[in-house]
Each structure stands twice: as C-alpha cells, then as structure tokens.
Protein backbone atom coordinates (compact mmCIF):
# COMPACT_ATOMS: atom_id res chain seq x y z
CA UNK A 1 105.94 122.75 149.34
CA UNK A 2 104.02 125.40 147.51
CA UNK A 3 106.66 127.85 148.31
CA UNK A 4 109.46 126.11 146.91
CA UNK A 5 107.79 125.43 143.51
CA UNK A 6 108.46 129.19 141.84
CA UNK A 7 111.93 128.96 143.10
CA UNK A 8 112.41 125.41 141.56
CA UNK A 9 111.02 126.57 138.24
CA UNK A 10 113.15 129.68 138.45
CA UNK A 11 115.72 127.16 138.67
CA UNK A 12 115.01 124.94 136.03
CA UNK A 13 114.30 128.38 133.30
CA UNK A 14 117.94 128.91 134.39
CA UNK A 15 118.85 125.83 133.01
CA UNK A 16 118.06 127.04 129.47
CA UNK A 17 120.06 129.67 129.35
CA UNK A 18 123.40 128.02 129.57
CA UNK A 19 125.63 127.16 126.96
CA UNK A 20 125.78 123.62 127.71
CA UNK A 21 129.54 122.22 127.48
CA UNK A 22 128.35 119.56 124.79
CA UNK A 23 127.08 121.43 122.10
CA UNK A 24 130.07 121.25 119.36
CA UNK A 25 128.73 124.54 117.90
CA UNK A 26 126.94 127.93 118.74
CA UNK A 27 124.84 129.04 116.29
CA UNK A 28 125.44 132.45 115.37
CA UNK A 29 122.39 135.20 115.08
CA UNK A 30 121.68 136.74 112.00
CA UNK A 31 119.36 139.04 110.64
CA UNK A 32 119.10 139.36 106.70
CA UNK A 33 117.45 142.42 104.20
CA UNK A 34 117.35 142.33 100.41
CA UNK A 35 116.34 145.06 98.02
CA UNK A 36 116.52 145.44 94.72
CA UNK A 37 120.31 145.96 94.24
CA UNK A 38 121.61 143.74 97.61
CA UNK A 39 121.17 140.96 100.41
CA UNK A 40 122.41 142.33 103.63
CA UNK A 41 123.21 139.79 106.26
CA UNK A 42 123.93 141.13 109.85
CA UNK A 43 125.39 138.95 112.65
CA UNK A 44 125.55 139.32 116.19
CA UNK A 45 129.69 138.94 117.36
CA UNK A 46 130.03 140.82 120.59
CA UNK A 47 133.72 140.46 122.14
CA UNK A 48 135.17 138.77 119.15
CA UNK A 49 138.36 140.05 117.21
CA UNK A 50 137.22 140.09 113.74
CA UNK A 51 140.26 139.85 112.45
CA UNK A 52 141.78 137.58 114.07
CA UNK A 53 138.98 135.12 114.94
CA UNK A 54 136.54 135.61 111.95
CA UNK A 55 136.26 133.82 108.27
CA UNK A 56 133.85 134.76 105.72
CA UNK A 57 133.54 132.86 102.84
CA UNK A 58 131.56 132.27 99.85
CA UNK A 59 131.57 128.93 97.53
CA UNK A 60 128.64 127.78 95.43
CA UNK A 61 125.88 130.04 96.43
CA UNK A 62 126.86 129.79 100.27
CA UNK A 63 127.67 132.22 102.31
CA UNK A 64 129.88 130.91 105.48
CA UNK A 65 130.59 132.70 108.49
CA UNK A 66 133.23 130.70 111.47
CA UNK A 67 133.91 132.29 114.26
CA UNK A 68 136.32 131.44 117.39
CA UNK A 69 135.53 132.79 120.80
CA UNK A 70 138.60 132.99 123.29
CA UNK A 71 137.76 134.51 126.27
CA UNK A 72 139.78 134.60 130.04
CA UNK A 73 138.85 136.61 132.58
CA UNK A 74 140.80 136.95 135.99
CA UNK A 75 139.86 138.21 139.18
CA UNK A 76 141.82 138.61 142.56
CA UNK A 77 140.10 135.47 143.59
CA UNK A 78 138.64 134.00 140.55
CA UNK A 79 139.25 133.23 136.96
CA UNK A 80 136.57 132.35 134.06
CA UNK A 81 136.94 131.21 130.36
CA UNK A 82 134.77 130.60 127.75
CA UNK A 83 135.98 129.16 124.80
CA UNK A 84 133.67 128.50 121.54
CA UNK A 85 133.28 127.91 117.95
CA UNK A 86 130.52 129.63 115.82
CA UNK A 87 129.51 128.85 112.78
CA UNK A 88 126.24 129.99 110.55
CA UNK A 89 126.10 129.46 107.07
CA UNK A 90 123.09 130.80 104.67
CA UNK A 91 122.58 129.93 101.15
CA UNK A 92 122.63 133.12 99.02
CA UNK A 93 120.15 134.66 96.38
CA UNK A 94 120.29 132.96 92.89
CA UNK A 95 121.72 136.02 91.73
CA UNK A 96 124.04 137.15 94.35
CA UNK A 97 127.31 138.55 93.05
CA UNK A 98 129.83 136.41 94.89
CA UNK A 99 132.58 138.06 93.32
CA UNK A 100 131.82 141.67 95.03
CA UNK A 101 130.67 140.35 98.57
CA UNK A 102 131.95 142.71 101.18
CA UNK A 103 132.16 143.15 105.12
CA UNK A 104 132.63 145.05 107.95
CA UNK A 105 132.43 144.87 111.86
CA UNK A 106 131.72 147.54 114.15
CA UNK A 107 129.90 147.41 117.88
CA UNK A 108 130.00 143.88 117.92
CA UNK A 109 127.67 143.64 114.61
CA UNK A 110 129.59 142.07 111.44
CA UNK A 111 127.89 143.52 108.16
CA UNK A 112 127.98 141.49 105.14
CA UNK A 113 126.92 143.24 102.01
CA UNK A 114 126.16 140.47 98.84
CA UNK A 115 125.54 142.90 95.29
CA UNK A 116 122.57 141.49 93.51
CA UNK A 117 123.15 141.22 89.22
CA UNK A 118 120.02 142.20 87.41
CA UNK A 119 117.99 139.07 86.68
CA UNK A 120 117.74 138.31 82.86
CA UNK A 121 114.17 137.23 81.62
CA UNK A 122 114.26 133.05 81.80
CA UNK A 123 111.95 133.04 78.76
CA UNK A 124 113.64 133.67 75.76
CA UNK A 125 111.48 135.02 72.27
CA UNK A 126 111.94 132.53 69.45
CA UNK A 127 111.43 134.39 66.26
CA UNK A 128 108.91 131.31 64.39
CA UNK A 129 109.91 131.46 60.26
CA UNK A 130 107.44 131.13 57.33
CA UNK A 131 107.91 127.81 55.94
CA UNK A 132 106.87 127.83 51.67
C-alpha cells in the first residue's frame, strides 16, 4: 500500500495542471512596471496570432486584453486540439494616457506600453483678499 501512495499523489498533482474543459475562461499572465513617464504591462501569448486572434482595448481607465486560442495538431495516428478564450483585464493608472497606448508582440510576449501625463498638484492656492 505504501508503495502506491507517491504514485497516487503524483497522480492527483497531475490533476492540477490541466486545463479543465469547464472553465469558460483562461486567465492570461501578466507582469506590469511603471516609472515615472509609463505603465508597462507584459503578457504571456505563446502560439497565438496576434493579429488575427488578439484585441486590446482601452475604455474608462481599463485596459482589456481577449485572446482566442485555435490550435490542431495532426499526427500519422493521432490528432489534438485545444481551443480557448483568454481574457485579462487591469484597471489603469489614474493618469494613464489612453489616447497614446501602444503594443507589440514578439516571442510569444505581447508588450503594452500606457504613457503616463504629469500629475497636476490636487491642491490648488487660493489667493485670501483684504477685506476693509
């Protein structure tokens, strides 16, 4: 019995690695930087046609990314799809730029580049008059 145990666990840790047919949605992976002058989100899109099968968009301080996977595979004895939709959305800086937002895919890694504006002091002077 004892001897069975680390192959049914090695089983079971398989389990978790699956992309389980009832999920309606992947989440995508993302990793984000902002300086001074931009936020920089990266996402992970291996074996995806960006332009065909990838939407950026941007609409009140949200920044969308929907991707579709379509993927067939055929061997002499075998065939394999995986089909898939993606989707990660991230709510921007208060400042972003949406206007200027930019992006680009290379090595299966889509870049999206937000501009920052320069942030304008909230608190506003309020010259105080002599009253006679």
């Amino acid at each position: 019995m004892s001897a069975l145990m680390p192959r049914f666990l090695g089983d079971v840790t398989d389990w978790f690695e699956l992309e389980f047919p009832l999920r309606t949605g992947h989440m995508i992976r993302v990793e984000d930087l902002m300086t001074e002058h931009e936020y920089v989100l990266r996402a992970e899109l291996v074996g995806i046609d960006p332009e065909k099968d990838v939407q950026v968009s941007v609409e009140n301080g949200i920044l969308t990314i929907h991707a579709e996977r379509k993927d067939e595979t055929q061997t002499r004895h075998r065939s394999e799809f995986r089909y898939g939709m993606f989707q990660r959305s991230v709510r921007l800086p208060a400042n972003a730029d949406e206007q200027h937002v930019t992006a680009k895919y290379g090595k299966g890694i889509l870049q999206i580049t937000v501009p920052l504006k320069a942030t304008e002091p909230k608190a506003k002077q309020i010259k105080i008059a002599k009253s006679e």
